[in-house]
Protein backbone atom coordinates (compact mmCIF):
# COMPACT_ATOMS: atom_id res chain seq x y z
CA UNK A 1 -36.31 -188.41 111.09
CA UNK A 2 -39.62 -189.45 112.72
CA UNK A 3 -41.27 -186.73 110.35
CA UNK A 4 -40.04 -188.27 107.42
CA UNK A 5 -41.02 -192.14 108.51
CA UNK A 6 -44.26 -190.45 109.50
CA UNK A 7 -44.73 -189.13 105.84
CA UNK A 8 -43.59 -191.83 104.37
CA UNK A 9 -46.10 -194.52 106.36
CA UNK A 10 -48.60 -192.11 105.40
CA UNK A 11 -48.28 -192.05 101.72
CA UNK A 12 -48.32 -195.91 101.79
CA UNK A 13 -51.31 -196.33 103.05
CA UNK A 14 -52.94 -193.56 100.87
CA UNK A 15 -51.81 -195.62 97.95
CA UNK A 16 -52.64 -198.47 99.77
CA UNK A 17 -56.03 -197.41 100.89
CA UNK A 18 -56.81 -196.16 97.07
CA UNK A 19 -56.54 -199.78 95.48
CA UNK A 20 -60.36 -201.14 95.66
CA UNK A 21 -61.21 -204.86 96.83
CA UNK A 22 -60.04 -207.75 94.55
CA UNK A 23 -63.69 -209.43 94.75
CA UNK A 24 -63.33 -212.00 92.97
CA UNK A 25 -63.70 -216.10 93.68
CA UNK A 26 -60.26 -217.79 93.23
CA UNK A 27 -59.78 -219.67 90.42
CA UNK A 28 -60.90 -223.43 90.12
CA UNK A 29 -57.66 -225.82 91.10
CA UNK A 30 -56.49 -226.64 87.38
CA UNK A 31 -56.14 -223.16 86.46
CA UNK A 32 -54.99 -222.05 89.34
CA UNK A 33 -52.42 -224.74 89.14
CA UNK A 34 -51.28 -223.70 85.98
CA UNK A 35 -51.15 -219.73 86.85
CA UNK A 36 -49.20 -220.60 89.95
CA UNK A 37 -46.36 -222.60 88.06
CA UNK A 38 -46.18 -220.80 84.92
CA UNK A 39 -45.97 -217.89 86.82
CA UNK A 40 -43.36 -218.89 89.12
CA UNK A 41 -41.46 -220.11 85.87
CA UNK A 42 -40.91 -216.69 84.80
CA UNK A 43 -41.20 -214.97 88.54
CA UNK A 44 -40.20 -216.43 91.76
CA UNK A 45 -41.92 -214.54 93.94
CA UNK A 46 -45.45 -214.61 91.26
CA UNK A 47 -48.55 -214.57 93.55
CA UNK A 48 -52.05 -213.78 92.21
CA UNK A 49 -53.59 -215.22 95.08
CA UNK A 50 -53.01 -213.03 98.02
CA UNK A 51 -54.93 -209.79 97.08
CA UNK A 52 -53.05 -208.05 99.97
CA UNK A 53 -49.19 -209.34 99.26
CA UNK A 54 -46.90 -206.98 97.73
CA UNK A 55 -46.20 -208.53 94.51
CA UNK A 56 -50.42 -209.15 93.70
CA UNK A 57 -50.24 -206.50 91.09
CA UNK A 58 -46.87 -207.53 89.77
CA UNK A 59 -48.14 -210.69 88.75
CA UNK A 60 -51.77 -209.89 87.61
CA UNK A 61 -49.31 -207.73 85.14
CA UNK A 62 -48.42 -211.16 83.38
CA UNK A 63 -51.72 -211.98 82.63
CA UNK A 64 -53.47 -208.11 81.99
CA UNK A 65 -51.16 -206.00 81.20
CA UNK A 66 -50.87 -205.58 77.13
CA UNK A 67 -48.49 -202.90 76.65
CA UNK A 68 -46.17 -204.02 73.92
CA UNK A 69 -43.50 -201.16 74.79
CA UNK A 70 -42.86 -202.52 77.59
CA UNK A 71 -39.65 -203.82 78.60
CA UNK A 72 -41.66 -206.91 80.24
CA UNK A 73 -43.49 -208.15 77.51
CA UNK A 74 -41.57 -210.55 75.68
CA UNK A 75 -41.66 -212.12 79.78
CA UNK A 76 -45.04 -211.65 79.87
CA UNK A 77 -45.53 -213.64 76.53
CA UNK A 78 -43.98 -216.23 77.88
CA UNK A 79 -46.32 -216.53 80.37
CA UNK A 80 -49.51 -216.28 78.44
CA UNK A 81 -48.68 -218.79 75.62
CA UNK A 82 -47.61 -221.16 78.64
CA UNK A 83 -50.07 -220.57 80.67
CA UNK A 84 -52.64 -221.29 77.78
CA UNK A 85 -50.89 -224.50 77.15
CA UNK A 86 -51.23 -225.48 80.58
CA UNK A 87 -54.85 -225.01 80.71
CA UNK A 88 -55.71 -226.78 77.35
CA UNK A 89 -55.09 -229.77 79.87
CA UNK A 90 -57.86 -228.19 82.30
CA UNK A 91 -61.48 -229.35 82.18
CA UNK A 92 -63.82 -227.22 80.01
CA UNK A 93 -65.88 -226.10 82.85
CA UNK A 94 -62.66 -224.33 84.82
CA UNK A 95 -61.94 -223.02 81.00
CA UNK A 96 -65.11 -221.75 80.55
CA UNK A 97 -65.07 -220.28 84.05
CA UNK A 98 -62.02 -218.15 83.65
CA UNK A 99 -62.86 -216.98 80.28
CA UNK A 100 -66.05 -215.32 81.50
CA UNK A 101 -64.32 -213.47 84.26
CA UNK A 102 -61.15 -212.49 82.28
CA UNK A 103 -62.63 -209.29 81.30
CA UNK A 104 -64.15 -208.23 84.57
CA UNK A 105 -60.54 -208.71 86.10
CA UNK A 106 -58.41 -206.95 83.17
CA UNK A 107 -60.57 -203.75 83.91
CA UNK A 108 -60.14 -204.51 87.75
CA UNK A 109 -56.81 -204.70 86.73
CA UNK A 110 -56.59 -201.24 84.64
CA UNK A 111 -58.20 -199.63 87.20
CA UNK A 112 -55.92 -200.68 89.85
CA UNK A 113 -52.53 -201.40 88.86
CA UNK A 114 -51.24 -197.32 89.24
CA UNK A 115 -52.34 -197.08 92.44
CA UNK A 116 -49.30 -198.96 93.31
């Protein structure tokens, strides 16, 4: 049983381990306002702030993942068009701000989110 605990630990942190750094400065406070409530709206446990938590990826996934087969993306829709709302209400410079590092993240993202 130790074997298979042993094994197990293992292949965690291999997956673990294979994930690079999120590098990335944290969002101004409006729009990191609005990510944290919106996303919390549609999933309790929604943290894009703690690169190292266990649900990180899960809720990047609301705001970079695209795939329209999933089963997630009506949720996921929900979260975007809200979360847009929201930050119409944010000033221009935190706008501005998280539209020029959008795409550096959604490839972070990409490259990232099977590792888990």
């Amino acid at each position: 049983m130790k074997f298979v605990t042993a094994i197990i630990a293992a292949a965690i942190a291999a997956v673990t381990s294979a994930q690079s750094t999120w590098d990335f400065p944290a969002e101004s406070p409006c729009v990191a306002a609005c990510t944290a409530a919106v996303g919390k709206s549609v999933f309790p446990l929604y943290d894009d702030v703690n690169s190292e938590g266990p649900f990180f990826l899960a809720s990047l996934s609301f705001i970079y993942d695209t795939d329209i087969s999933s089963s997630l993306y009506p949720i996921r829709e929900v979260f975007r068009n809200g979360n847009d709302i929201c930050m119409l209400g944010c000033p221009e410079t935190e706008q501005e701000a998280y539209r020029e590092s959008y795409f550096q993240k959604f490839v972070w993202y990409h490259n990232n989110k099977s590792s888990v």
